[in-house]
Protein backbone atom coordinates (compact mmCIF):
# COMPACT_ATOMS: atom_id res chain seq x y z
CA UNK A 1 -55.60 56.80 46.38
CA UNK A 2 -56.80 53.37 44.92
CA UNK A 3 -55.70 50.44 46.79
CA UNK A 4 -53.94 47.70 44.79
CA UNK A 5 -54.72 43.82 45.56
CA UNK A 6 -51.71 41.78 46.86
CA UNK A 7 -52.57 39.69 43.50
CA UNK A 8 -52.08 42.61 41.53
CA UNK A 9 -48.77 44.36 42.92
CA UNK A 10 -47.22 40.96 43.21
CA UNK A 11 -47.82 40.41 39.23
CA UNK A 12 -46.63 44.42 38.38
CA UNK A 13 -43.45 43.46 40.72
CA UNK A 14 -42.69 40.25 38.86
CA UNK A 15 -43.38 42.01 35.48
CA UNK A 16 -40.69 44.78 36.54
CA UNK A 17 -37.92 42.07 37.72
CA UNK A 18 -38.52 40.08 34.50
CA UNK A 19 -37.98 43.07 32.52
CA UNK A 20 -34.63 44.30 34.38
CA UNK A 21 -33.42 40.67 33.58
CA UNK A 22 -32.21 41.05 30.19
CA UNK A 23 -30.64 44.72 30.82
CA UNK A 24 -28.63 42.38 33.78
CA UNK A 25 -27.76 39.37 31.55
CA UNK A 26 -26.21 41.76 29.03
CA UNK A 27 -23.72 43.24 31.60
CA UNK A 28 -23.07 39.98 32.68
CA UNK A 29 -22.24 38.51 29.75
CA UNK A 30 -20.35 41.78 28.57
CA UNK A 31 -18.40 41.79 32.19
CA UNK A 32 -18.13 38.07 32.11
CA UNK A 33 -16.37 35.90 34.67
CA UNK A 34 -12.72 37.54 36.17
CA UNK A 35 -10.03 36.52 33.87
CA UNK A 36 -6.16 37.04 33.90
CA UNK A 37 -3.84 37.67 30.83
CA UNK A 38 -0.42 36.95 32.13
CA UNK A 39 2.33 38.37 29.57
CA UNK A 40 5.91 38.05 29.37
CA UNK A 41 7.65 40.47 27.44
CA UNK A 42 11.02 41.02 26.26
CA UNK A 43 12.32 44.76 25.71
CA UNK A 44 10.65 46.13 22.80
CA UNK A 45 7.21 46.92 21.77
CA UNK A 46 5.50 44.96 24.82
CA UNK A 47 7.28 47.07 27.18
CA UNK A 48 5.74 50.24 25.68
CA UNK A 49 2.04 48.70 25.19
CA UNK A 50 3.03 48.15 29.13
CA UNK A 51 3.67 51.38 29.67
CA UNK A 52 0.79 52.96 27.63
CA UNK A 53 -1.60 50.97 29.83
CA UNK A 54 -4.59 50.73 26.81
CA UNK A 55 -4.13 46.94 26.66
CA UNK A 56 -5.92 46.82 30.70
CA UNK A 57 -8.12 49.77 29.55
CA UNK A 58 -9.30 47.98 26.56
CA UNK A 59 -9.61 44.21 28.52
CA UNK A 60 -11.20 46.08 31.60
CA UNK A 61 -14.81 46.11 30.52
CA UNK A 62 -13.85 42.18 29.82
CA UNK A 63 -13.29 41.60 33.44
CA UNK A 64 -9.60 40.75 32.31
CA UNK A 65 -6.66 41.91 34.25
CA UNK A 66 -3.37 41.95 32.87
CA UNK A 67 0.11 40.97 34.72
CA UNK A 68 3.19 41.51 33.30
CA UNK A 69 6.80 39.68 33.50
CA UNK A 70 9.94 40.66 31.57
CA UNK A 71 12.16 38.34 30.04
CA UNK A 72 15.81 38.04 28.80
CA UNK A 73 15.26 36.38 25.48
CA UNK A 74 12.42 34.27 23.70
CA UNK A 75 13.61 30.52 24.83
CA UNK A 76 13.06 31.55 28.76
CA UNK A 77 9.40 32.52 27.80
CA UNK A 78 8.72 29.80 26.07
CA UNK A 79 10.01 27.61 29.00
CA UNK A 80 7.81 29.51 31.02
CA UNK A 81 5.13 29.35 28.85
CA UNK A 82 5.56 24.98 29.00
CA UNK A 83 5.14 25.35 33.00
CA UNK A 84 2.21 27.66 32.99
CA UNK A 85 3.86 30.25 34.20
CA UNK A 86 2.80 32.69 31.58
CA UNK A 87 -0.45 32.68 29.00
CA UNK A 88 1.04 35.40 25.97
CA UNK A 89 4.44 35.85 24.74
CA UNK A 90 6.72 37.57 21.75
CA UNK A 91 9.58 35.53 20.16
CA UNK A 92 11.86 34.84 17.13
CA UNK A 93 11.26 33.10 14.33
CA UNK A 94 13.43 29.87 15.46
CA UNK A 95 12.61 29.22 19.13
CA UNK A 96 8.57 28.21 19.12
CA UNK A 97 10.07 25.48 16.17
CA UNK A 98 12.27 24.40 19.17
CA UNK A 99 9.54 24.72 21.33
CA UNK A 100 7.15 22.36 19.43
CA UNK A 101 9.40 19.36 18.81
CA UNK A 102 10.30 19.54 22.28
CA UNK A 103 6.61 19.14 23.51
CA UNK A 104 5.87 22.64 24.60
CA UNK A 105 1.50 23.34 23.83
CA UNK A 106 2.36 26.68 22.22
CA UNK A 107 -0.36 28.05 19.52
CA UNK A 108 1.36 31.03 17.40
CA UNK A 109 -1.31 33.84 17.77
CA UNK A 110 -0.17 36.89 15.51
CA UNK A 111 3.32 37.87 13.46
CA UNK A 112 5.09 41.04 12.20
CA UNK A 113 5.15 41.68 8.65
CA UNK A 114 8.71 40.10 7.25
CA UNK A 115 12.02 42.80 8.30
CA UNK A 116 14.45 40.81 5.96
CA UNK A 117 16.72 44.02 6.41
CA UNK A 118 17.09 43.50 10.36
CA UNK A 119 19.43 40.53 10.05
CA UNK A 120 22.88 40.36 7.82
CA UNK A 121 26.47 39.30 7.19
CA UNK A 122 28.94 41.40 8.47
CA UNK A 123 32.52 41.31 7.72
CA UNK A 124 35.05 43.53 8.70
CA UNK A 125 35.41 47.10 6.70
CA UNK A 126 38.47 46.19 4.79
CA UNK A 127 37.84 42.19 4.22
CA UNK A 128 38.85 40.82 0.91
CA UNK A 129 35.37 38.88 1.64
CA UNK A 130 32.71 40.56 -1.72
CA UNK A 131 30.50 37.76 -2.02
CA UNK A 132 28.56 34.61 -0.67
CA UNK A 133 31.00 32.51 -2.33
CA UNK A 134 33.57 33.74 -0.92
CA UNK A 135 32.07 32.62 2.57
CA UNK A 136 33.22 29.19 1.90
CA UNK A 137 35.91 27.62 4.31
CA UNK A 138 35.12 30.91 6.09
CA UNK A 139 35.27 30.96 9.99
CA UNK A 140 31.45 32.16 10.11
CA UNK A 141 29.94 32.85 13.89
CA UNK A 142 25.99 32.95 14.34
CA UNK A 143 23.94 31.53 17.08
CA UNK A 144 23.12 27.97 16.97
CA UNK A 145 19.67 27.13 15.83
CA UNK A 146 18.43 30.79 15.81
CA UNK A 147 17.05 32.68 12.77
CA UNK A 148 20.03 33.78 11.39
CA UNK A 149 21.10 30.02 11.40
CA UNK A 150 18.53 29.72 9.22
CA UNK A 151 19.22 32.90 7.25
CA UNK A 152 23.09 31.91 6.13
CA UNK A 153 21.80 28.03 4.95
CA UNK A 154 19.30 29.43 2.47
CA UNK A 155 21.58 32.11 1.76
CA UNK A 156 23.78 29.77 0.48
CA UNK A 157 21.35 27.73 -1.06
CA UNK A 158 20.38 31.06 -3.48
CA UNK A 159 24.35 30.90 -3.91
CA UNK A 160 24.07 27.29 -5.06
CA UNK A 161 26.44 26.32 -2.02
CA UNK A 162 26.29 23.39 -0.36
CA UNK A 163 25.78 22.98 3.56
CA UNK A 164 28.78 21.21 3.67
CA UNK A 165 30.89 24.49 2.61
CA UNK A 166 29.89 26.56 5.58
CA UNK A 167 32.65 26.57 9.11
CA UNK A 168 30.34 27.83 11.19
CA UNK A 169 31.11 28.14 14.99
CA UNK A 170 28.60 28.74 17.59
CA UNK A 171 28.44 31.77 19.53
CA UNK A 172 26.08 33.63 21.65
CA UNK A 173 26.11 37.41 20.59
CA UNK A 174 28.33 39.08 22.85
CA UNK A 175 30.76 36.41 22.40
CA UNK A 176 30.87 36.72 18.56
CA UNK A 177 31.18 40.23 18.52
CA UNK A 178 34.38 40.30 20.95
CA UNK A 179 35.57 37.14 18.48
CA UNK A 180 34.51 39.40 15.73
CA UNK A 181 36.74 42.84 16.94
CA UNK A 182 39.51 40.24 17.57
CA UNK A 183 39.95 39.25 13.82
CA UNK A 184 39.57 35.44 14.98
CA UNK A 185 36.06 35.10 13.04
CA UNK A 186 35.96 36.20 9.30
CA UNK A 187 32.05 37.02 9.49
CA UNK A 188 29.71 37.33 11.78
CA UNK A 189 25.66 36.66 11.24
CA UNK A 190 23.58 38.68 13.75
CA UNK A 191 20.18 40.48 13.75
CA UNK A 192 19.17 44.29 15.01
CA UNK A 193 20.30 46.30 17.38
CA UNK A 194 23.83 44.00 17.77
CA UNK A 195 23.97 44.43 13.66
CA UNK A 196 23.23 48.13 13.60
CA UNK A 197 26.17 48.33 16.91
CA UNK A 198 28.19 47.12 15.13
CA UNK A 199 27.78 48.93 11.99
CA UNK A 200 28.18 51.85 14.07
CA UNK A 201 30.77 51.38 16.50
CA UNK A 202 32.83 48.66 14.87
CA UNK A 203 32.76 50.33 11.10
CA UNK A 204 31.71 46.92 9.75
CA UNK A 205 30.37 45.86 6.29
CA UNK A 206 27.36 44.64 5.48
CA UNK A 207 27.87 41.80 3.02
CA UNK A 208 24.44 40.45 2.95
CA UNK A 209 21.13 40.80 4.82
CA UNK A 210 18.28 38.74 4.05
CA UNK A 211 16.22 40.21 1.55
CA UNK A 212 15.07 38.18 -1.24
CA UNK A 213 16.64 35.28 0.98
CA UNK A 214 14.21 34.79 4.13
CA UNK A 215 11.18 36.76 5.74
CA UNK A 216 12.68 37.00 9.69
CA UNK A 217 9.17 37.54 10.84
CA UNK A 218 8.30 38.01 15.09
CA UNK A 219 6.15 35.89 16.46
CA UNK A 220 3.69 36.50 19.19
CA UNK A 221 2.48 33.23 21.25
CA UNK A 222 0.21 31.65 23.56
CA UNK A 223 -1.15 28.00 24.93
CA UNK A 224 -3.19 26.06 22.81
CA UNK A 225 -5.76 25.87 26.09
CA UNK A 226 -5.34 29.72 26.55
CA UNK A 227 -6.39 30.28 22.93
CA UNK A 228 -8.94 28.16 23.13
CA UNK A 229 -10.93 29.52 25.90
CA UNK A 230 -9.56 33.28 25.25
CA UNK A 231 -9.68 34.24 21.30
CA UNK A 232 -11.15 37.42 22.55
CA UNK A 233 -8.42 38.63 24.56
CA UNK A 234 -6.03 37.69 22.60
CA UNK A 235 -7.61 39.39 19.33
CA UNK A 236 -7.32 42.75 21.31
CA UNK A 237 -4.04 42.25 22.34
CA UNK A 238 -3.30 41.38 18.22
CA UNK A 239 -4.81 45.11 17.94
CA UNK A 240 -2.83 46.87 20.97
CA UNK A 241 0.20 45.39 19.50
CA UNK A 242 -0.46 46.83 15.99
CA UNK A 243 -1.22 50.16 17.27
CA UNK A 244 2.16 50.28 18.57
CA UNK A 245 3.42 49.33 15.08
CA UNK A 246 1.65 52.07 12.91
CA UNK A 247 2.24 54.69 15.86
CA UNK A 248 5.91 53.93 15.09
CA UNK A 249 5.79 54.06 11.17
CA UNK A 250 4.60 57.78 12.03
CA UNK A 251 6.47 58.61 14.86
CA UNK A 252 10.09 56.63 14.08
CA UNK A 253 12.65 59.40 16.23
CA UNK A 254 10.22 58.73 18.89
CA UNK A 255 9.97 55.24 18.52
CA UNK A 256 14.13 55.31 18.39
CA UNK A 257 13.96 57.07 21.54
CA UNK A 258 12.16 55.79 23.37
CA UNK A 259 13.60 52.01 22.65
CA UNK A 260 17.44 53.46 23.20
CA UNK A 261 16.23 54.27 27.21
CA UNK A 262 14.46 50.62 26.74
CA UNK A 263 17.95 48.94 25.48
CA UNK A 264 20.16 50.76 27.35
CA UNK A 265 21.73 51.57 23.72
CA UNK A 266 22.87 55.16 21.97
CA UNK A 267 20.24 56.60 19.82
CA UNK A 268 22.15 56.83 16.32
CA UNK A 269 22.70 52.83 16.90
CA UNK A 270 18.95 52.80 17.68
CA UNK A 271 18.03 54.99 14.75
CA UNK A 272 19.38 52.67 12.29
CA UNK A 273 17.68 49.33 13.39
CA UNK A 274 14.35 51.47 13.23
CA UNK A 275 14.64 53.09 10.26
CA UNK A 276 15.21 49.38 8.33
CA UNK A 277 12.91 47.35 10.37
CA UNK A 278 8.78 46.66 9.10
CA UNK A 279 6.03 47.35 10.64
CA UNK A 280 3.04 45.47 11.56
CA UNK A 281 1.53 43.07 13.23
CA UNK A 282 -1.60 40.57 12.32
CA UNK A 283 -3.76 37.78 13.25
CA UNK A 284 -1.77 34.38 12.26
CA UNK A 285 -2.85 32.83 8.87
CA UNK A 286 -1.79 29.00 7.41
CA UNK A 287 0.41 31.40 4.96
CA UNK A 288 2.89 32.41 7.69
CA UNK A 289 3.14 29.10 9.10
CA UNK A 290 3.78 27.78 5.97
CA UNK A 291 7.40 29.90 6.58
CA UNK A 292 7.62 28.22 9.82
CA UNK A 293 7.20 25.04 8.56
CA UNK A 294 10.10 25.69 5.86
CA UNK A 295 12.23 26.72 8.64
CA UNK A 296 11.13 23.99 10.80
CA UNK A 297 11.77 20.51 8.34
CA UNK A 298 14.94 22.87 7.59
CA UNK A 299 16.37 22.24 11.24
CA UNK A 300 14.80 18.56 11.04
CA UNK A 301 17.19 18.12 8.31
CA UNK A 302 20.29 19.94 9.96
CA UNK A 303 19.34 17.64 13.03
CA UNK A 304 18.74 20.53 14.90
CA UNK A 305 15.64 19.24 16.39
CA UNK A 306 14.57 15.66 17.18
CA UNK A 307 11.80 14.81 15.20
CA UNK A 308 9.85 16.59 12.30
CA UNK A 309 6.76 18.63 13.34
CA UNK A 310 3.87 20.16 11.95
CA UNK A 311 3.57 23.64 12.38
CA UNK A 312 -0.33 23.79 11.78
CA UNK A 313 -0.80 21.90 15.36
CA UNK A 314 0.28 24.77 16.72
CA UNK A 315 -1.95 26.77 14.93
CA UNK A 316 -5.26 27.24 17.36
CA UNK A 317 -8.31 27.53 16.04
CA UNK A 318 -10.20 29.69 13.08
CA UNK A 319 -7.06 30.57 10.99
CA UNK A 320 -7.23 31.70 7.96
């Protein structure tokens, strides 16, 4: 056997470590540092990405864990968003434009394709109520500063009705219905499943949903900090989110089903609200915000928020 110099085998042993460097660099970098995605969800179509489990599969070779908490309704997650209690969020179109003007650092990080059909006018079956204009003077219940706030003023506005015309009264939607079954509200403005309810169950009319009117797009949020230092998480969360959406377009008795054990809500109520509602979700562009921003200087002007805001500061970075 020939004998190698100390010289020698020192140099062949640094000339192997130097070449295993790169090979380790890589899987650093890939791995990177241990990060945390923490996600409240209301029940929907977070709750099944949940339960599929491919959003921590897919962040995994990320070093990203994922926690999960569920919320009641978009406002609490947003509040919990504003304490750092939570990095990623879904949400209406009215309560990050609530959010913003009240100092909150949200960044809007995707939306669902418009579902003007999920959100309406109901009256009852046999109201001498046909049209919009017939709305005037009209005892009219909604929820105060929510998308369907914003739904019956530009629905009025296609009308050529003033502000001034609508008698609006403010109620929360379990209230409105019971005021609505009662006969001491003439119409009632509400948004899927309560709409599709009470379709079913109360044998109300539709008088107008919001096509041609308004988008009533979902919103999916974050921190500006969180987007910042995260855009790759959060792009594969976009994606998770979208499979969802397109495994639903395919598989919509499925999709019914598996929301009506979700809701806590009969299937045929369930199967309506699906079959109307779009799918889809993308990236955020300066397009969509552009809607926000019409619904936001609309609230400004209703006083329904303090000051006027721009929508594009909550935009992140590298929008289209």
């Amino acid at each position: 056997m020939t004998s190698i110099s100390l010289p020698r085998r020192r140099l062949i042993q640094g000339a192997a470590a130097s070449l295993a460097l790169p090979a380790f660099a890589t899987f650093a970098q890939s791995a990177g540092a241990a990060r945390t995605l923490r996600v409240g969800n209301q029940k929907g179509s977070l709750s099944l990405l949940k339960g599929r489990g491919t959003l921590e599969k897919r962040l995994a070779p990320l070093n990203v864990s994922v926690k999960w908490t569920e919320f009641t309704a978009g406002p609490v997650q947003l509040e919990a968003l504003n304490v750092g209690s939570i990095d990623f969020g879904d949400v209406g179109e009215a309560p990050p434009i609530f959010a913003q003007a009240a100092g909150a650092p949200l960044a809007y990080v995707a939306a669902t394709v418009p579902r003007p059909q999920s959100e309406a006018v109901l009256v009852p079956k046999d109201s001498k109520i046909r049209t919009v204009a017939d709305l005037r003077g009209k005892k009219i219940a909604l929820n105060k500063g929510s998308n369907v706030h914003y739904f019956i003023v530009k629905l009025f506005e296609k009308a050529g009705l003033p502000y001034s015309d609508l008698n609006l009264v403010y109620l929360p939607p379990a209230d409105a219905r019971a005021a609505f079954e009662k006969g001491s509200i003439d119409a009632w403005v509400i948004w899927d499943p309560f709409l599709a309810a009470a379709e079913k169950t109360l044998d109300a009319r539709v008088l107008a949903d919001a096509t041609g009117v308004v988008g009533n797009r979902a919103y999916y949020f974050s921190s500006l900090d969180y987007v910042a230092k995260n855009a790759d998480v959060l792009s594969i969360v976009t994606e998770e989110i979208n499979r969802i959406d397109q495994w639903a377009v395919a598989n919509k008795d499925a999709f019914a089903g598996e929301l009506s054990t979700l809701w806590g809500i009969p299937k045929p109520v369930v199967d309506v609200s699906v079959g109307r509602s779009g799918y889809g979700t993308t990236p955020i562009t300066k397009a969509i915000l552009a809607e926000q921003q019409r619904i936001a200087d609309t609230f400004f002007d209703l006083k329904l928020i303090p000051k006027k805001i721009n929508v594009l500061d909550a935009a992140g970075a590298g929008i289209a």
